[in-house]
Structure formats: structure tokens, C-alpha cells
N, C-alpha and C. Protein backbone atom coordinates (compact mmCIF):
# COMPACT_ATOMS: atom_id res chain seq x y z
N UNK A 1 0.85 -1.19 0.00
CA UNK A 1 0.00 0.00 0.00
C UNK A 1 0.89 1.24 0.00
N UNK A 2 0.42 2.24 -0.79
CA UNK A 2 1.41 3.49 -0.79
C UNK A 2 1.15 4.12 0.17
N UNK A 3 1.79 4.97 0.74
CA UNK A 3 1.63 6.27 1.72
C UNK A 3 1.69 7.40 1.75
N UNK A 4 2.22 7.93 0.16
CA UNK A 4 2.11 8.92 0.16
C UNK A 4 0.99 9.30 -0.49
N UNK A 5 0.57 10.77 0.31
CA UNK A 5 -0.17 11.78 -0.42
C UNK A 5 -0.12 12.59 -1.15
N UNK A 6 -1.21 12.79 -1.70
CA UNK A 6 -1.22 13.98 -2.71
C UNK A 6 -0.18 14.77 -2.21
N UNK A 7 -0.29 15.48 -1.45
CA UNK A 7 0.30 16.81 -1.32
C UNK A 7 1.61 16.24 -0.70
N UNK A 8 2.61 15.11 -0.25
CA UNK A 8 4.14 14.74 -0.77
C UNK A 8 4.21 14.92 -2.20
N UNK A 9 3.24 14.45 -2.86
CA UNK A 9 3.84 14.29 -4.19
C UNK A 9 3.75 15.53 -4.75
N UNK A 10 2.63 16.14 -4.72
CA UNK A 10 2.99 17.49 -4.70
C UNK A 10 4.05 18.21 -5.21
N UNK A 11 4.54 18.06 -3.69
CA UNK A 11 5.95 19.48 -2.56
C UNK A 11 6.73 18.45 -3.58
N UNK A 12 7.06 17.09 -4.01
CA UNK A 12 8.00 16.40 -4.32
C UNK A 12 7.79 16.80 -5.86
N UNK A 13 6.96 16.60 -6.76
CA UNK A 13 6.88 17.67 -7.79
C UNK A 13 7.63 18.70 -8.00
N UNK A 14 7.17 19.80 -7.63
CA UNK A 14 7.30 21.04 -7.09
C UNK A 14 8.88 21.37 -7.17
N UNK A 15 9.20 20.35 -6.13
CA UNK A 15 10.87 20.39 -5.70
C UNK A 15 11.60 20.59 -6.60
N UNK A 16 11.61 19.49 -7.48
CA UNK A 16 11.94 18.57 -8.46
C UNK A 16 11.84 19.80 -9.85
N UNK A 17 11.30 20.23 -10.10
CA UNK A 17 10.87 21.51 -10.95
C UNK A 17 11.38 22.72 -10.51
N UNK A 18 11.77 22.99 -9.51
CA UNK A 18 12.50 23.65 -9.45
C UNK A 18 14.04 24.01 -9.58
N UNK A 19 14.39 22.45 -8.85
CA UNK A 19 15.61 22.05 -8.77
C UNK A 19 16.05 22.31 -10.41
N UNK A 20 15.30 21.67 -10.71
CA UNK A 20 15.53 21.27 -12.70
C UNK A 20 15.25 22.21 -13.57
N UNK A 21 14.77 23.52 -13.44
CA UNK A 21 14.79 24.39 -13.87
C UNK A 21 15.85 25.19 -13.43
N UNK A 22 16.05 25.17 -12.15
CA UNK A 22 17.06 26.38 -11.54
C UNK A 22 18.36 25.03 -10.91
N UNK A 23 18.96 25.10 -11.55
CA UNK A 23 19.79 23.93 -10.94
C UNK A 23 21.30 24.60 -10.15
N UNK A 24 21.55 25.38 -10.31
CA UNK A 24 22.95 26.27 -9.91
C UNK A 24 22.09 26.84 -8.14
N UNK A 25 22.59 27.01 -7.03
CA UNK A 25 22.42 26.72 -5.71
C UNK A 25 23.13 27.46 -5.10
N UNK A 26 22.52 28.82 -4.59
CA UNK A 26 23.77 29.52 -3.71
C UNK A 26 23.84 28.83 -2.12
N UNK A 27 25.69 28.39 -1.87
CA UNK A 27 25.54 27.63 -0.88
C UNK A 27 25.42 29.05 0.22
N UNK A 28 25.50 29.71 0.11
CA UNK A 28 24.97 30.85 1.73
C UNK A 28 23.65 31.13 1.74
N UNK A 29 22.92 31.04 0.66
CA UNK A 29 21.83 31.61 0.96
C UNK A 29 20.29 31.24 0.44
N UNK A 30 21.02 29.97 -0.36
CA UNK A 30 20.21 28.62 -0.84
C UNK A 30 19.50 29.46 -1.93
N UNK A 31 19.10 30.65 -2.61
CA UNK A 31 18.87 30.52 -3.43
C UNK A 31 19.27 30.19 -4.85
N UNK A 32 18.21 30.18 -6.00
CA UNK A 32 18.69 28.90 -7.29
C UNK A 32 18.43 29.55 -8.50
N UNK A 33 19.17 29.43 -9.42
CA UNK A 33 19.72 30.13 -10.89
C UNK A 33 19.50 29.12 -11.67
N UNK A 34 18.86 29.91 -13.06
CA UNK A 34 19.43 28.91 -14.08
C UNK A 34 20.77 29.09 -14.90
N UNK A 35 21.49 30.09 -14.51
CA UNK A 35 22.61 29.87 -15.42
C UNK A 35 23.67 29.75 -14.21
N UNK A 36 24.70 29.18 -14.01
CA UNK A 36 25.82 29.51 -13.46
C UNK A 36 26.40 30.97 -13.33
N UNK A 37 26.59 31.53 -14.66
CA UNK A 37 26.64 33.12 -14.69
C UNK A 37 25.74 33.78 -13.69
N UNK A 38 24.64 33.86 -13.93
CA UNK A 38 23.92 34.30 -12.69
C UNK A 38 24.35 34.35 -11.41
N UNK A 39 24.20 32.87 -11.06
CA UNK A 39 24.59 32.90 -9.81
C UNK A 39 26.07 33.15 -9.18
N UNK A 40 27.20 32.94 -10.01
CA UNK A 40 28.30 34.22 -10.08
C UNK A 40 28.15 35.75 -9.58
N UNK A 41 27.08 36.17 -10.59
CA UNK A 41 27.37 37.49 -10.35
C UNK A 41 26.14 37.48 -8.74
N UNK A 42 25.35 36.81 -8.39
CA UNK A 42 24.74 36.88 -7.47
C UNK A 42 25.64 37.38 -5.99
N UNK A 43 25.97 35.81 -6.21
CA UNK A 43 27.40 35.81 -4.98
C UNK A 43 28.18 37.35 -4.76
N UNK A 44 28.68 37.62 -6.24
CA UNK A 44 29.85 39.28 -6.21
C UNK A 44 28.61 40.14 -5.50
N UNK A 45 27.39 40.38 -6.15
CA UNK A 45 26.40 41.72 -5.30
C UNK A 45 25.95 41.07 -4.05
N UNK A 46 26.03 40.06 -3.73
CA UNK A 46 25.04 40.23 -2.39
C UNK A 46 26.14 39.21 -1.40
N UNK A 47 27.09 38.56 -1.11
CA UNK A 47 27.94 38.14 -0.51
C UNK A 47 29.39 38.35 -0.75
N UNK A 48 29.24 39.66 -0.99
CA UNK A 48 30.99 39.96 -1.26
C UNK A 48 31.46 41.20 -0.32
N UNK A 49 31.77 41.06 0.83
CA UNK A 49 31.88 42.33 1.35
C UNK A 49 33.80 42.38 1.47
């Protein structure tokens, strides 16, 4: 018998679509890019002091 619910599968959806759209991951501040470039220049403006 399964156990999950709708709404795991959901959030697990969801996740998953995001992850895979935005796959690049700022490790300080967990937000997610789709280009690497991006998240480069993310890091220089908002964690570069």
C-alpha cells in the first residue's frame, strides 16, 4: 500500500521543478539560478563584502 499523499507528491513535484529548472544553488543563501553566470554574479552583489 502506498503512503504517500497527494500533497508529498505534490511538494515532491514542485521540488523537483524547481531544482531542474534552476539547478545552480547559492551555498549561503540557498537561493537557485538557471545559469551559473547568474549565480556568479549573485554571490559578487550580495555576498561579497
Amino acid at each position: 500500500m502506498d503512503s504517500s499523499s497527494p500533497i508529498d507528491i505534490q511538494e515532491r513535484r514542485a521540488r523537483f521543478l524547481l531544482e531542474f529548472e534552476n539547478p545552480f544553488k547559492c551555498e549561503k543563501c540557498g537561493e537557485r539560478f538557471k545559469r551559473k553566470k547568474y549565480l556568479q554574479e549573485h554571490k559578487e552583489e550580495t555576498h561579497s563584502y
